[in-house]
Protein backbone atom coordinates (compact mmCIF):
# COMPACT_ATOMS: atom_id res chain seq x y z
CA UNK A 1 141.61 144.93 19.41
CA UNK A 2 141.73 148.38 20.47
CA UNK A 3 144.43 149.13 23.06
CA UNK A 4 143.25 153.10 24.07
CA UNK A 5 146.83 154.19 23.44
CA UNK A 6 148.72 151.48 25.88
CA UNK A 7 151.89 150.78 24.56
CA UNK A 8 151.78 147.22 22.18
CA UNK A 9 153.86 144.47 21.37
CA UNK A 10 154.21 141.09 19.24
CA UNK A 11 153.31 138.18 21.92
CA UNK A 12 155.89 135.87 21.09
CA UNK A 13 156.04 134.44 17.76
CA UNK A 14 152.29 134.31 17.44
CA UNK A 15 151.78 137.71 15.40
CA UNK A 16 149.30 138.57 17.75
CA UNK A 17 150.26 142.26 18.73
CA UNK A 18 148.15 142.91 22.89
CA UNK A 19 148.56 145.69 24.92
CA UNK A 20 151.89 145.45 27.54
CA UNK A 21 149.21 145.42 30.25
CA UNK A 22 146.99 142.28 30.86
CA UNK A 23 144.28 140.86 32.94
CA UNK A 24 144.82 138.04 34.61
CA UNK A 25 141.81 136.35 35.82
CA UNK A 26 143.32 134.29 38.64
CA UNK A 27 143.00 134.59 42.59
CA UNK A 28 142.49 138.29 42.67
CA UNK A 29 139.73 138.09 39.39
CA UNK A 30 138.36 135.34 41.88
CA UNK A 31 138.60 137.69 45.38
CA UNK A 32 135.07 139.37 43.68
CA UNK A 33 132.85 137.81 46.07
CA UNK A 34 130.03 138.99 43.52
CA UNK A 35 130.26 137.76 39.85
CA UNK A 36 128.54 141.02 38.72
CA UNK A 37 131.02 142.89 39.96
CA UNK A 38 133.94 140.76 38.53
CA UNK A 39 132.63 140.86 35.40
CA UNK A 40 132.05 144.94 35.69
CA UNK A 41 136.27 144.99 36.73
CA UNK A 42 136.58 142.84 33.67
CA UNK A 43 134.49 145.37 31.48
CA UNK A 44 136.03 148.13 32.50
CA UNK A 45 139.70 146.63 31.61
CA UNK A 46 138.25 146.01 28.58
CA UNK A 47 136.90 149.21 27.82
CA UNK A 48 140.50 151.02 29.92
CA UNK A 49 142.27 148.91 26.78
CA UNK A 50 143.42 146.17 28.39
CA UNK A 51 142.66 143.34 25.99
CA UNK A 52 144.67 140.68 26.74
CA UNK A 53 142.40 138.04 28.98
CA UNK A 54 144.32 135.27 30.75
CA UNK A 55 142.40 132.65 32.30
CA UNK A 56 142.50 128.97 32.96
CA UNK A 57 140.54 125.88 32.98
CA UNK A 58 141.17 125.58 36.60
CA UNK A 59 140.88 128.77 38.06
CA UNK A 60 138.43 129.13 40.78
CA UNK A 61 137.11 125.08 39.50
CA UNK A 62 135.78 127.04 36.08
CA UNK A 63 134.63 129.95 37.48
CA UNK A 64 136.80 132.39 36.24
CA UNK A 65 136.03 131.07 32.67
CA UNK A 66 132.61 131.25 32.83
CA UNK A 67 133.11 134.93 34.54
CA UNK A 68 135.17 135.53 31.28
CA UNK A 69 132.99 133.98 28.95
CA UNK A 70 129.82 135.99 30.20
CA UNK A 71 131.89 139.33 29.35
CA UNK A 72 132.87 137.19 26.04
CA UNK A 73 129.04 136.90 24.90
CA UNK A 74 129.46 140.65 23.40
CA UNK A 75 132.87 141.36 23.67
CA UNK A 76 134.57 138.33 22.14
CA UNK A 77 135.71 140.24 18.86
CA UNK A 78 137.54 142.94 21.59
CA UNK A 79 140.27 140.74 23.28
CA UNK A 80 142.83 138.12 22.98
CA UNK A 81 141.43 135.50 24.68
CA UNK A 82 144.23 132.86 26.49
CA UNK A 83 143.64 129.85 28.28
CA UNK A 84 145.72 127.03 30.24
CA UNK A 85 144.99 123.30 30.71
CA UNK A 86 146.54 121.55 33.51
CA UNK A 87 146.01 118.12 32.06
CA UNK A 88 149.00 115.93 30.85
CA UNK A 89 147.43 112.77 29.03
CA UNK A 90 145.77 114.30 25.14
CA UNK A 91 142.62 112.39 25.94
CA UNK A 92 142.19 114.30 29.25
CA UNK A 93 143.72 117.73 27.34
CA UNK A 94 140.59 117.76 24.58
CA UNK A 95 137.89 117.32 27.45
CA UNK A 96 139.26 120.20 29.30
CA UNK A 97 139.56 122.19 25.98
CA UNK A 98 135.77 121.60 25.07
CA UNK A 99 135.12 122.59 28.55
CA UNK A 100 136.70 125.26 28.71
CA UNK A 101 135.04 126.79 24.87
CA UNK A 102 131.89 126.06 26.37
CA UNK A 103 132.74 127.95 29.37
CA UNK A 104 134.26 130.70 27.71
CA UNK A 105 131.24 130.80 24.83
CA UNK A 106 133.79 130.79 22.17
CA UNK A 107 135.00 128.11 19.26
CA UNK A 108 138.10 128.91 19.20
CA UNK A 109 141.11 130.46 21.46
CA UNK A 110 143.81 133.00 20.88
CA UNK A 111 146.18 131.39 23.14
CA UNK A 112 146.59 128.14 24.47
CA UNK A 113 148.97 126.84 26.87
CA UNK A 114 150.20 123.86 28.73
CA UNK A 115 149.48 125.02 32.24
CA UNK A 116 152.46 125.30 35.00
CA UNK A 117 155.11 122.83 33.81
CA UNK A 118 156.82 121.55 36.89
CA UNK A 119 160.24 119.87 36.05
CA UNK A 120 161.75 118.12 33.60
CA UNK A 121 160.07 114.94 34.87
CA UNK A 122 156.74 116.55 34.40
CA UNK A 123 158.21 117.87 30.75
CA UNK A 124 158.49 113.89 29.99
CA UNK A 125 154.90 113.23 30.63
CA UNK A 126 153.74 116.15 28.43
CA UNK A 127 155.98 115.56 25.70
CA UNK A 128 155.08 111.67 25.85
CA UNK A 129 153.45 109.54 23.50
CA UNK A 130 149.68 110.04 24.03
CA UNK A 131 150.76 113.12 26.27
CA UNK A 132 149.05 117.09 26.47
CA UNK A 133 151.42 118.34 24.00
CA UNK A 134 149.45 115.77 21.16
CA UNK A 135 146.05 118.20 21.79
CA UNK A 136 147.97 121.16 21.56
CA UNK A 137 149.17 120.61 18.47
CA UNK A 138 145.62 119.34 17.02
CA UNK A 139 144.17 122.11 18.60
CA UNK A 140 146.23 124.64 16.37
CA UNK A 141 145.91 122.64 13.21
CA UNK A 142 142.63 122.48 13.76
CA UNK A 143 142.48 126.04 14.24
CA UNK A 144 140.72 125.71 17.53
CA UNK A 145 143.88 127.36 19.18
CA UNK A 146 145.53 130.39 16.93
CA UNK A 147 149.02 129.89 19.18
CA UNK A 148 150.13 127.65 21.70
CA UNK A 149 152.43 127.86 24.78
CA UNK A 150 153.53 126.82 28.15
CA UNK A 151 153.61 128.37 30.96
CA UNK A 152 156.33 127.87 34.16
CA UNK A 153 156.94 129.03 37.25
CA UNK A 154 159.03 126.64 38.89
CA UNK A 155 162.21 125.36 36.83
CA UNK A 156 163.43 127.61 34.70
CA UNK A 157 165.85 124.89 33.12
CA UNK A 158 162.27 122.63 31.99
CA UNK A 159 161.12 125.49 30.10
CA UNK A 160 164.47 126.23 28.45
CA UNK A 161 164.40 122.72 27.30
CA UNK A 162 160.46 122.60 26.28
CA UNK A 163 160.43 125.56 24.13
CA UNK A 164 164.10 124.20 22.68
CA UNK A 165 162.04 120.84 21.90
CA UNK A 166 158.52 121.83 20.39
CA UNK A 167 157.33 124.62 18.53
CA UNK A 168 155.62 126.82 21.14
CA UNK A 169 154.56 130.03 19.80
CA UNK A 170 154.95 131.78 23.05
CA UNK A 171 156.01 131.45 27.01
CA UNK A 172 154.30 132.74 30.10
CA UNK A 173 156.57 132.57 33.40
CA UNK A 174 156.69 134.42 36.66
């Protein structure tokens, strides 16, 4: 990926090396009233060197993936592409991972992650027998997922003790 001279560095323990700037495709990615002109702000990023793409299978109820995933139809080979799935049960996990490839118009991701771990309570049900962190895992053998990660925002102290547990290859907190 070309990074037009921003700064770069190793995400994690994936290898990967992205730009320090990113593009988040959340609430303000979703603020484009138009979805040609969120995908042009989304080009233009792109073509500014900011290749790191952060979506999620929830945003905007899958409209910021398939906003990405138009822009991914020729420009797939130009980014690091990063998801997040908010389900906790595997079964639920691999639906929302199909979903969100198909979305997205890819086969495979650059980043995966558990999406917004809550508390430890909520690190229970992921790490449980049957639980999200079951896909993750097949997802990277499988090489569906290069990396995987969690992200956090609320209890700093879950996350500690989730990426002490399980072999993330990254984080993504506030």
């Amino acid at each position: 990926t070309a990074t037009r001279g921003l700064p770069v560095r190793t995400l994690g323990r994936t290898g990967i090396k992205v730009p320090i700037l990113g593009f988040g495709s959340g609430s303000r990615f979703l603020m484009y009233q138009d979805d040609d002109q969120a995908i042009a702000a989304l080009n233009r990023a792109i073509d500014l060197g900011i290749t790191y793409i952060d979506t999620a299978h929830s945003y905007g109820d899958g409209k910021s993936e398939e906003r990405v995933g138009r822009v991914m139809a020729t420009r797939r080979n130009e980014v690091v592409l990063a998801t997040k799935i908010a389900g906790r049960m595997a079964d639920q996990a691999r639906r929302q991972i199909e979903l969100s490839l198909k979305r997205l118009g890819t086969d495979h991701l650059d980043v995966l992650h558990i999406h917004a771990l809550k508390s430890m309570d909520d690190l229970t049900t992921i790490e449980a027998r049957g639980g999200v962190l079951e896909a993750l895992y097949e997802a990277r053998e499988q090489k569906v997922a290069r990396a995987i990660g969690i992200t956090c925002h609320a209890d700093p102290g879950a996350l500690q003790t989730a990426l002490q547990r399980h072999d993330f290859d990254c984080a993504q907190m506030a």
